[in-house]
N, C-alpha and C. Protein backbone atom coordinates (compact mmCIF):
# COMPACT_ATOMS: atom_id res chain seq x y z
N UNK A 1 4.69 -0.46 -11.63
CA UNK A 1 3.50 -1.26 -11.45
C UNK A 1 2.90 -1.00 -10.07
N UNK A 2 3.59 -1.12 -9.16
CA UNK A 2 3.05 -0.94 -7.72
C UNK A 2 2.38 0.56 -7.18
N UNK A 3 3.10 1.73 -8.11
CA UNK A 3 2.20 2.96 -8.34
C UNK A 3 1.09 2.49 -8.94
N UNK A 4 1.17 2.18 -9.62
CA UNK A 4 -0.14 2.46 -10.76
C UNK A 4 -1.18 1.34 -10.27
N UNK A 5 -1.08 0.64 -9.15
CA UNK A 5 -1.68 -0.36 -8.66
C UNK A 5 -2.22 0.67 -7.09
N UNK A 6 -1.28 1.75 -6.63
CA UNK A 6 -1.59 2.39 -5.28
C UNK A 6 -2.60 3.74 -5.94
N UNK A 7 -2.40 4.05 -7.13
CA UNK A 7 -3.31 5.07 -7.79
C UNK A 7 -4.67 4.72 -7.70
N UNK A 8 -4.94 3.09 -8.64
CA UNK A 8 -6.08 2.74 -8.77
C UNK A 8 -6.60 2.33 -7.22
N UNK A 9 -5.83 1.90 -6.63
CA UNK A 9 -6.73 1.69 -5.26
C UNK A 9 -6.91 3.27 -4.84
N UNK A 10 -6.32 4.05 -4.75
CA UNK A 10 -6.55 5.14 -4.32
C UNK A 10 -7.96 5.89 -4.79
N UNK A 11 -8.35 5.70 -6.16
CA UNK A 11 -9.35 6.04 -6.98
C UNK A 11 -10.70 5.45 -6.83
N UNK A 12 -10.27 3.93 -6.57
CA UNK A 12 -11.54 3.39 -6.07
C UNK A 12 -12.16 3.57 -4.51
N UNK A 13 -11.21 4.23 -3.75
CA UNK A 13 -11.39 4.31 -2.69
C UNK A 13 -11.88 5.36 -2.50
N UNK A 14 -11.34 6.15 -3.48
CA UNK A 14 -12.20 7.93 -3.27
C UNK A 14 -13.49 7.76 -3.55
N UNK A 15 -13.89 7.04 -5.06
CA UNK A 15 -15.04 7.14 -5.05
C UNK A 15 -15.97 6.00 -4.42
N UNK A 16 -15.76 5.06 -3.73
CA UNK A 16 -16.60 4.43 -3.05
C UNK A 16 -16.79 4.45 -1.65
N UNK A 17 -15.84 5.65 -1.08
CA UNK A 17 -16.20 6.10 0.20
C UNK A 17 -16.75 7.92 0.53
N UNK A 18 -16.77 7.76 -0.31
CA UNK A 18 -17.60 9.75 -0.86
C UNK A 18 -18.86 9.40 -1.94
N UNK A 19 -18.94 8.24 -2.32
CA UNK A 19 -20.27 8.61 -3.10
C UNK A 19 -21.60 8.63 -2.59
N UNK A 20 -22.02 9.02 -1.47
CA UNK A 20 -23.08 9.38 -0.81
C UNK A 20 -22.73 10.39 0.08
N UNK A 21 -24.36 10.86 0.03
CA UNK A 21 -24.42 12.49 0.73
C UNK A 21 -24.97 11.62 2.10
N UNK A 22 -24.49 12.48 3.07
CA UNK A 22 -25.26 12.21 4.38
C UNK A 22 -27.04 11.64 4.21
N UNK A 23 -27.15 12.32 3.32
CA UNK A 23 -28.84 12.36 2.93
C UNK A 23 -29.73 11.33 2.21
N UNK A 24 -29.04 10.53 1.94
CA UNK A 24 -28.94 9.41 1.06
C UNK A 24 -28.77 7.75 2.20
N UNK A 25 -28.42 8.14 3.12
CA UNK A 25 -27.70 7.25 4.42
C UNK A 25 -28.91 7.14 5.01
N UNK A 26 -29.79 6.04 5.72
CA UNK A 26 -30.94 5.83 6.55
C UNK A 26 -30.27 5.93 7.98
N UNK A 27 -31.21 6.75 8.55
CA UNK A 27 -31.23 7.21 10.32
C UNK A 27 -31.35 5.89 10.76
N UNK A 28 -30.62 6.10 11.87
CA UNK A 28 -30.73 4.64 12.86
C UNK A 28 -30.77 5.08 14.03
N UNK A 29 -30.83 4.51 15.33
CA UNK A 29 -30.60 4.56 16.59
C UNK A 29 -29.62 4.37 17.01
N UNK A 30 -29.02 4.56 17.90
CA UNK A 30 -27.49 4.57 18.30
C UNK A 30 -27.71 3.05 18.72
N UNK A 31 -28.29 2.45 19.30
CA UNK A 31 -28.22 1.16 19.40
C UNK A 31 -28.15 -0.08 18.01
N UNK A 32 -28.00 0.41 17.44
CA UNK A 32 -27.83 0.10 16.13
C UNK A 32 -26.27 0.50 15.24
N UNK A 33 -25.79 0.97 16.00
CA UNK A 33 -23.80 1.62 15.53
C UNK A 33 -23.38 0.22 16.14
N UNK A 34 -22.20 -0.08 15.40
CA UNK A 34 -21.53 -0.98 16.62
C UNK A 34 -20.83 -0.50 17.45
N UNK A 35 -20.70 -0.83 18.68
CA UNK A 35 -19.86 -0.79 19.70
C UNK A 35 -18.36 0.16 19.29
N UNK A 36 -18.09 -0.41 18.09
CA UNK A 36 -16.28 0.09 18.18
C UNK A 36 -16.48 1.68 17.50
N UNK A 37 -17.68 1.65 16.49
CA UNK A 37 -18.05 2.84 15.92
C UNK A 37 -18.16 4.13 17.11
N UNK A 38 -19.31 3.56 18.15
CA UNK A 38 -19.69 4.77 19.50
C UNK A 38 -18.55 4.79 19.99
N UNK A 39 -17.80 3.74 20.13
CA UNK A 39 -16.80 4.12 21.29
C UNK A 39 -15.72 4.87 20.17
N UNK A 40 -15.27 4.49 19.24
CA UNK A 40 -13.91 5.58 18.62
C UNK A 40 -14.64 7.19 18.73
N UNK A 41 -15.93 7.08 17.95
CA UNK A 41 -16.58 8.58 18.37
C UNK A 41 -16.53 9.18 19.66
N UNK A 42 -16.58 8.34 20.29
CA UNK A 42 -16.78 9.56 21.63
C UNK A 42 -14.95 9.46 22.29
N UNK A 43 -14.12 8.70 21.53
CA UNK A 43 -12.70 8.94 22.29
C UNK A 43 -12.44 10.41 21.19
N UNK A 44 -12.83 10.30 19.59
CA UNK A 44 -12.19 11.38 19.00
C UNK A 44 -12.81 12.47 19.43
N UNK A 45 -14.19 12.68 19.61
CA UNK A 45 -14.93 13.53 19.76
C UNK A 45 -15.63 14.02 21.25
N UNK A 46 -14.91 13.68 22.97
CA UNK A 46 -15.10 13.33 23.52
C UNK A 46 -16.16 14.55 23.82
N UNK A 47 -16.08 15.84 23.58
CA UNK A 47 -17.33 16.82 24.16
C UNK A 47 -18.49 16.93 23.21
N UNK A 48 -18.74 16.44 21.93
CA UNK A 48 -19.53 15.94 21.28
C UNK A 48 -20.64 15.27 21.37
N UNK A 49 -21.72 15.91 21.38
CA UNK A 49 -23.20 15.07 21.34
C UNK A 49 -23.78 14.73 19.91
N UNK A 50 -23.54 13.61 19.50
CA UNK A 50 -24.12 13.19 18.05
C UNK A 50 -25.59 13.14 18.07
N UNK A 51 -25.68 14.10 17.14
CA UNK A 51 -27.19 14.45 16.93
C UNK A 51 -27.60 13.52 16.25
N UNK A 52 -27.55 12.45 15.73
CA UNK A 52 -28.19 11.49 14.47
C UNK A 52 -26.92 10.60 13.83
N UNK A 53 -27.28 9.57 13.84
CA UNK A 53 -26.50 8.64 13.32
C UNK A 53 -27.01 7.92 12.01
N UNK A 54 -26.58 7.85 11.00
CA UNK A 54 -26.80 7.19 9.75
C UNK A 54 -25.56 5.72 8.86
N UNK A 55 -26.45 5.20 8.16
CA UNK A 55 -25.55 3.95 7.76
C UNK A 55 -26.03 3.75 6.26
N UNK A 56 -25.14 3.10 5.92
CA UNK A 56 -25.41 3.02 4.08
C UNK A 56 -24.53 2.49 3.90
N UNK A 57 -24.72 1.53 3.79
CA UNK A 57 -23.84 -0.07 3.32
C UNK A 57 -22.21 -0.57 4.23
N UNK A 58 -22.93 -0.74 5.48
CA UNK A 58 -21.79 -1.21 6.19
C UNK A 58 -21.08 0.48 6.89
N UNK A 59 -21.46 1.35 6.60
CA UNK A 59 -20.63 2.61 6.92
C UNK A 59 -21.70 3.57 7.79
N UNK A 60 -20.58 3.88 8.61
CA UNK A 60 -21.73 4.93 9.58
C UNK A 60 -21.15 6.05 10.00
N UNK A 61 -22.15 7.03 9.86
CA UNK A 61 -22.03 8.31 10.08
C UNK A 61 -22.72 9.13 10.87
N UNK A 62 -22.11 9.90 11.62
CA UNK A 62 -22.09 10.53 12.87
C UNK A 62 -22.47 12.07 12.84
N UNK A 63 -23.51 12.78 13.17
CA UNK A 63 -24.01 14.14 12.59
C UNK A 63 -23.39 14.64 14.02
N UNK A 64 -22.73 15.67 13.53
CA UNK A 64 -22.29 16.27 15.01
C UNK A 64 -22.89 18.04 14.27
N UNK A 65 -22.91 18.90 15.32
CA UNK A 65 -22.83 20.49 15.28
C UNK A 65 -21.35 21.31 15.81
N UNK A 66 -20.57 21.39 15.38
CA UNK A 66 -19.22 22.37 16.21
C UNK A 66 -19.74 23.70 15.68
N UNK A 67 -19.68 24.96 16.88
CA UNK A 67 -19.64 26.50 16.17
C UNK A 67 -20.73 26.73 14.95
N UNK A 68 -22.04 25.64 15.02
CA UNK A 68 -22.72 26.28 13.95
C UNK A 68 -22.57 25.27 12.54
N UNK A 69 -21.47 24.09 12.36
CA UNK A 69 -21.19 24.08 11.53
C UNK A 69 -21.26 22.72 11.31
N UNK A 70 -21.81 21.90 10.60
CA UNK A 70 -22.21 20.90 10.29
C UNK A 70 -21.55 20.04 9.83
N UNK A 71 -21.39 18.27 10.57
CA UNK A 71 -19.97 17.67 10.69
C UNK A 71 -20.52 16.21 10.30
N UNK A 72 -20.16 15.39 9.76
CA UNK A 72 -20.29 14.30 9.68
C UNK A 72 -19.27 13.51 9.30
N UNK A 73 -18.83 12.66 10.41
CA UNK A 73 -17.75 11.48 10.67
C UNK A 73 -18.29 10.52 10.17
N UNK A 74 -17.54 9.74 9.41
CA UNK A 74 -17.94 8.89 8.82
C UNK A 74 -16.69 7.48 9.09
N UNK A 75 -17.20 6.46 9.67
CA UNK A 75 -16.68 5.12 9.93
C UNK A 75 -16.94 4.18 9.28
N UNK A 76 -15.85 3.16 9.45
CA UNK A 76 -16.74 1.49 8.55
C UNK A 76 -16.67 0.73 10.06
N UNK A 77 -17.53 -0.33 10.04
CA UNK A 77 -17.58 -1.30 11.05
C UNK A 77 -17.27 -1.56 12.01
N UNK A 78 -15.74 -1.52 11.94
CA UNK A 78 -14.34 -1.98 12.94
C UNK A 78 -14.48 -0.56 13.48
N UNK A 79 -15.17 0.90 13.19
CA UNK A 79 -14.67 1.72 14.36
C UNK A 79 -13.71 2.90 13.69
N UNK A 80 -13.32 2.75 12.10
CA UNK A 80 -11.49 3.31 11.86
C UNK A 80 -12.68 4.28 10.89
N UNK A 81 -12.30 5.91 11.48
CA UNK A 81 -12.67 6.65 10.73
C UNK A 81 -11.92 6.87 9.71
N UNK A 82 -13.20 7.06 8.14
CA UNK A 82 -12.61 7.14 7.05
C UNK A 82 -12.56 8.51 6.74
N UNK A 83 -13.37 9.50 7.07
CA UNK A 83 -13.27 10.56 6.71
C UNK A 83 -14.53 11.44 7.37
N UNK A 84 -14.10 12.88 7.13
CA UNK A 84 -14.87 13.86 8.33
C UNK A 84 -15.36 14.61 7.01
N UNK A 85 -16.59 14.88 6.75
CA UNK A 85 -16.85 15.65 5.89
C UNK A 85 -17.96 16.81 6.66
N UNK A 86 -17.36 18.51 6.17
CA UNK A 86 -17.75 19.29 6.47
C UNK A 86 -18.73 20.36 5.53
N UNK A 87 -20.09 20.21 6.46
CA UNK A 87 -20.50 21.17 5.30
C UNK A 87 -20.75 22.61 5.48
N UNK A 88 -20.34 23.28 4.41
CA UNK A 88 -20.09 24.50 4.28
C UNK A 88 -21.15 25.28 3.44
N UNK A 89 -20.76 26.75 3.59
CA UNK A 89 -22.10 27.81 2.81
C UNK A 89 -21.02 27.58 1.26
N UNK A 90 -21.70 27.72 0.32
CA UNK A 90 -21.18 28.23 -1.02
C UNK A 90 -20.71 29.59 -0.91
N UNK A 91 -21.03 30.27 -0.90
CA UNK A 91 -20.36 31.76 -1.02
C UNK A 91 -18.99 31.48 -0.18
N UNK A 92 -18.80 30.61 0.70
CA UNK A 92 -17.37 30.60 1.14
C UNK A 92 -16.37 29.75 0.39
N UNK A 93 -16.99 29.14 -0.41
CA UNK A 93 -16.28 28.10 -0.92
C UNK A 93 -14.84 29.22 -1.77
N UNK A 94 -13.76 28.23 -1.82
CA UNK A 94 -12.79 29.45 -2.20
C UNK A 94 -12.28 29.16 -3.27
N UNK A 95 -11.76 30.16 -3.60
CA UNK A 95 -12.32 30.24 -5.44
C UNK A 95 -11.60 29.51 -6.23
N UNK A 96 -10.83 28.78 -6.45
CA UNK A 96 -9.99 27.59 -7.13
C UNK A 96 -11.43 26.57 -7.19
N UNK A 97 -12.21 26.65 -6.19
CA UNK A 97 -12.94 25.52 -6.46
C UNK A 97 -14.18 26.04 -7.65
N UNK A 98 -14.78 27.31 -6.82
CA UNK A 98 -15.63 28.46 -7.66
C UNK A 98 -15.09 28.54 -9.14
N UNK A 99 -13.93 28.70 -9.37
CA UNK A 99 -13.41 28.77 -10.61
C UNK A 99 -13.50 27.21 -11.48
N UNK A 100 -13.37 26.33 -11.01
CA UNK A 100 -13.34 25.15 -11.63
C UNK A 100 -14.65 24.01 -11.62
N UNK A 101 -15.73 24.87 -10.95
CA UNK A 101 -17.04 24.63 -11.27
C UNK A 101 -17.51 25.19 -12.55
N UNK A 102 -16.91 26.58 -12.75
CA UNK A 102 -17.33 27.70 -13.95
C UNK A 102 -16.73 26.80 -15.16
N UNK A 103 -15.95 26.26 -15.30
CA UNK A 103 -15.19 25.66 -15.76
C UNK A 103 -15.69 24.57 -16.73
N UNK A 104 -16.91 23.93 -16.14
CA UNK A 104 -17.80 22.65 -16.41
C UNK A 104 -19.16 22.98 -17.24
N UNK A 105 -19.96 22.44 -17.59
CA UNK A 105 -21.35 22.37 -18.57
C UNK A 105 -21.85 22.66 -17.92
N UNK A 106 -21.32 23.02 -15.89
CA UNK A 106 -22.77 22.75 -15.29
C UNK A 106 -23.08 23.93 -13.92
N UNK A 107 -22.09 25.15 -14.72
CA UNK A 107 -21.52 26.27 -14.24
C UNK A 107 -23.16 26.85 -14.51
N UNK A 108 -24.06 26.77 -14.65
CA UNK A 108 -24.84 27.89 -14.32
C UNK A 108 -25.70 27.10 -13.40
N UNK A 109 -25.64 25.94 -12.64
CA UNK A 109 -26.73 25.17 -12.02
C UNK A 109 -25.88 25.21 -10.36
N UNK A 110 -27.24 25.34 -9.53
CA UNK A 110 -27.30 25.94 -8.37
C UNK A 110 -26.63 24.74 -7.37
N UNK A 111 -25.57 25.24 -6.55
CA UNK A 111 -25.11 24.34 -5.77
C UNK A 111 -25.82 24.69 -4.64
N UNK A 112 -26.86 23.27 -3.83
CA UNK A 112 -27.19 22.88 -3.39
C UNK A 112 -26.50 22.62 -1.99
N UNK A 113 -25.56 21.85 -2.18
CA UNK A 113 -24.54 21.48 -1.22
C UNK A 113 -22.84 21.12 -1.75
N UNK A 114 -22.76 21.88 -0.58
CA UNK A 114 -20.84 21.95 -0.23
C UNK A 114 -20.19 21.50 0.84
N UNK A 115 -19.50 20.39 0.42
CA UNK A 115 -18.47 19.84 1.34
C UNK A 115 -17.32 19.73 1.22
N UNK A 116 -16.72 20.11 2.49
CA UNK A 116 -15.33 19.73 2.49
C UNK A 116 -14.82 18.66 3.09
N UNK A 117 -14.05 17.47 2.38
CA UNK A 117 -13.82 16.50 2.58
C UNK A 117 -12.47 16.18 3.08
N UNK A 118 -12.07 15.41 4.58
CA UNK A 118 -11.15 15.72 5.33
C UNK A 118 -10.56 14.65 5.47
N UNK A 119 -9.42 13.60 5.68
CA UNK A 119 -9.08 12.15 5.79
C UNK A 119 -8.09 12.55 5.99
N UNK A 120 -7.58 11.63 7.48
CA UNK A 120 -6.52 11.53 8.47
C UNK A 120 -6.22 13.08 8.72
N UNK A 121 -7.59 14.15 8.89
CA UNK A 121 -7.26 14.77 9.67
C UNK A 121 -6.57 16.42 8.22
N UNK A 122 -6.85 15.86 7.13
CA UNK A 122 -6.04 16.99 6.12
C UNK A 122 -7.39 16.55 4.95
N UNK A 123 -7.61 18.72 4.12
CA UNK A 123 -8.31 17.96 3.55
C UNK A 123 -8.17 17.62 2.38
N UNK A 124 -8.86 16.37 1.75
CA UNK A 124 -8.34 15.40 0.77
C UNK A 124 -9.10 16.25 -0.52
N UNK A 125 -10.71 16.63 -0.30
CA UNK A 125 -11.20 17.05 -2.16
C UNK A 125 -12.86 17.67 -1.50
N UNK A 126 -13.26 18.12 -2.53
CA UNK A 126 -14.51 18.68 -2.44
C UNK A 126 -15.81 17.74 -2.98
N UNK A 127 -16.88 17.62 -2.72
CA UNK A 127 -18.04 17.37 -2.91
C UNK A 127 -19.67 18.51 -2.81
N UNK A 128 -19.91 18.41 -4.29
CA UNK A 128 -21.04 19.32 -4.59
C UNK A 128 -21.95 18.61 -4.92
N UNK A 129 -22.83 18.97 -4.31
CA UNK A 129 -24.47 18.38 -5.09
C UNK A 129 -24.98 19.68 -5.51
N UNK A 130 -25.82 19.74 -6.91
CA UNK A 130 -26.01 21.09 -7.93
C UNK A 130 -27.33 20.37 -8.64
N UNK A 131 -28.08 21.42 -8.50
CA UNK A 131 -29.56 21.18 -9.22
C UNK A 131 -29.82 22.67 -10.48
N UNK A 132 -30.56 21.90 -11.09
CA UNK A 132 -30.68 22.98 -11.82
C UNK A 132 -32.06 23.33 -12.62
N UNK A 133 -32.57 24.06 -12.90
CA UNK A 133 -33.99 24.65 -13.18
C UNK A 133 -35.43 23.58 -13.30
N UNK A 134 -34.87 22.29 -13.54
CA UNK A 134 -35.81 21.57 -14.10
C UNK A 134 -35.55 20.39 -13.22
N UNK A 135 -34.80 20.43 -12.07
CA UNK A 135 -34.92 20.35 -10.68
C UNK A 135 -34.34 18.81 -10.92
N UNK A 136 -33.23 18.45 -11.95
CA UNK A 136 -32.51 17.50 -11.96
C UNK A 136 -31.29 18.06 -10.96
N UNK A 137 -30.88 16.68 -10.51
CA UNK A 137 -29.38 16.82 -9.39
C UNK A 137 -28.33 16.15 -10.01
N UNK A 138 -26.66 16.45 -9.95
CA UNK A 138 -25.49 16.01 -10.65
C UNK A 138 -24.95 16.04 -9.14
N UNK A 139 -23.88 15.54 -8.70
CA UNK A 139 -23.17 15.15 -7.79
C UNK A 139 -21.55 15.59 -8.29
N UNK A 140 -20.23 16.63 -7.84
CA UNK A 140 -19.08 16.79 -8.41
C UNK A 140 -18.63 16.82 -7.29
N UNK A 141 -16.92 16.01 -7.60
CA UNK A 141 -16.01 15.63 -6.84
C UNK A 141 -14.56 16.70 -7.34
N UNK A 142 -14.22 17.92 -6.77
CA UNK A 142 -12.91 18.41 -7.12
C UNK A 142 -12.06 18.05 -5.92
N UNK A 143 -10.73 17.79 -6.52
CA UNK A 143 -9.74 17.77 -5.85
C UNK A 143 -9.65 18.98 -5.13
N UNK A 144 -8.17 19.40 -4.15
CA UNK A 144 -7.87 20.32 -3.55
C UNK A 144 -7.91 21.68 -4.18
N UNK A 145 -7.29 21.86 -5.78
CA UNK A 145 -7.12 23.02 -6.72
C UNK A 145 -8.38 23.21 -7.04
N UNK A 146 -9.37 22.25 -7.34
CA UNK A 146 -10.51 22.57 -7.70
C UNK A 146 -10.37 22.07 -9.25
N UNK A 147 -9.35 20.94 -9.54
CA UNK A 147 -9.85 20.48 -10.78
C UNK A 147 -11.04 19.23 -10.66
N UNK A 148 -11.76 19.25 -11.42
CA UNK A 148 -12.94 18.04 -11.32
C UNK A 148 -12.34 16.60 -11.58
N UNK A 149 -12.62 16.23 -10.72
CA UNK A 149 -12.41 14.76 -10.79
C UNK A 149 -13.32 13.51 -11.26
N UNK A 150 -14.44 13.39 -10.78
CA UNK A 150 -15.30 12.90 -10.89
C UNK A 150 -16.92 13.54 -10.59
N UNK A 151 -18.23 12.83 -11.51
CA UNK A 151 -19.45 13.48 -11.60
C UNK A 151 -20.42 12.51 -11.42
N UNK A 152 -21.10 12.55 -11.12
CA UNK A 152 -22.66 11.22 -11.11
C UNK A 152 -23.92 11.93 -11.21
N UNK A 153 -24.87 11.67 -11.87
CA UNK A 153 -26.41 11.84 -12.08
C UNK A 153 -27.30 12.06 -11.43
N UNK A 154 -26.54 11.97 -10.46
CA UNK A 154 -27.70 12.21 -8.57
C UNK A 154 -26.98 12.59 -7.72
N UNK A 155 -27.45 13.06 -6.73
CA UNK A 155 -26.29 13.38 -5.51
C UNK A 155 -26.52 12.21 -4.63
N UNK A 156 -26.93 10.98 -4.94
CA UNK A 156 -26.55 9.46 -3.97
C UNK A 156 -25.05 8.90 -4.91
């Protein structure tokens, strides 16, 4: 019972702290983060200049640049980062994941965006946003192997 009780929290937690794209999150002013949010950011991230800060329901996220490469920390309230999601080119994406997109109904529609999704520092699963000719968007969640986990109708 107490598994199957740490699964489902685990499940709801994946998907209610990954179901939005950075893009989907309204810009704010840094005077507008709380206090514990700026300050854990700049202890984890201390040579870091956050280019843009965003929030979407109690959660805030932190646009950083490392090497070119596009970073967004993502916190709740109190300050306790939940997860670092990185976005990446598709053509790098590596192929367990490539393979298990092909895999789906939705293997011929253009991925848009690729992330790699990172928590406590290891990473936890992937996130794709994919459009396709008639310029509808689907949102896919693979685990580490690149089996699909979860899908939504939009990329919010």
């Amino acid at each position: 019972m107490k598994k199957t009780l740490i699964s489902l929290f685990s499940l709801l937690s994946f998907l209610g702290l990954t179901a939005q794209t950075p893009e989907a999150m309204a810009e704010i002013e840094v005077r507008q983060v709380p206090m514990n949010v700026v300050k854990q950011m700049s202890e984890t991230y201390p040579n870091l200049e956050v280019e843009q800060w965003y929030v979407f329901d109690e959660l805030y996220s932190a646009k950083t640049t490392q090497e070119g490469i596009v970073h967004f920390s993502k916190f709740n309230a109190e300050g306790l980062m939940l997860e670092e999601r990185v976005m990446k080119d598709w053509k790098d994406a590596p192929e367990q994941l490539k393979s298990g997109k092909d895999k789906t109904t939705y293997k011929y529609w253009e991925v848009t965006e690729f992330y790699e999704i990172f928590e406590n520092g290891q990473l936890d699963h992937y996130f794709l946003v994919l459009e396709n000719d008639k310029n509808e968007i689907k949102s896919m969640y693979f685990d580490q192997n690149g089996k699909l986990q979860s899908k939504s109708n939009s990329a919010y």
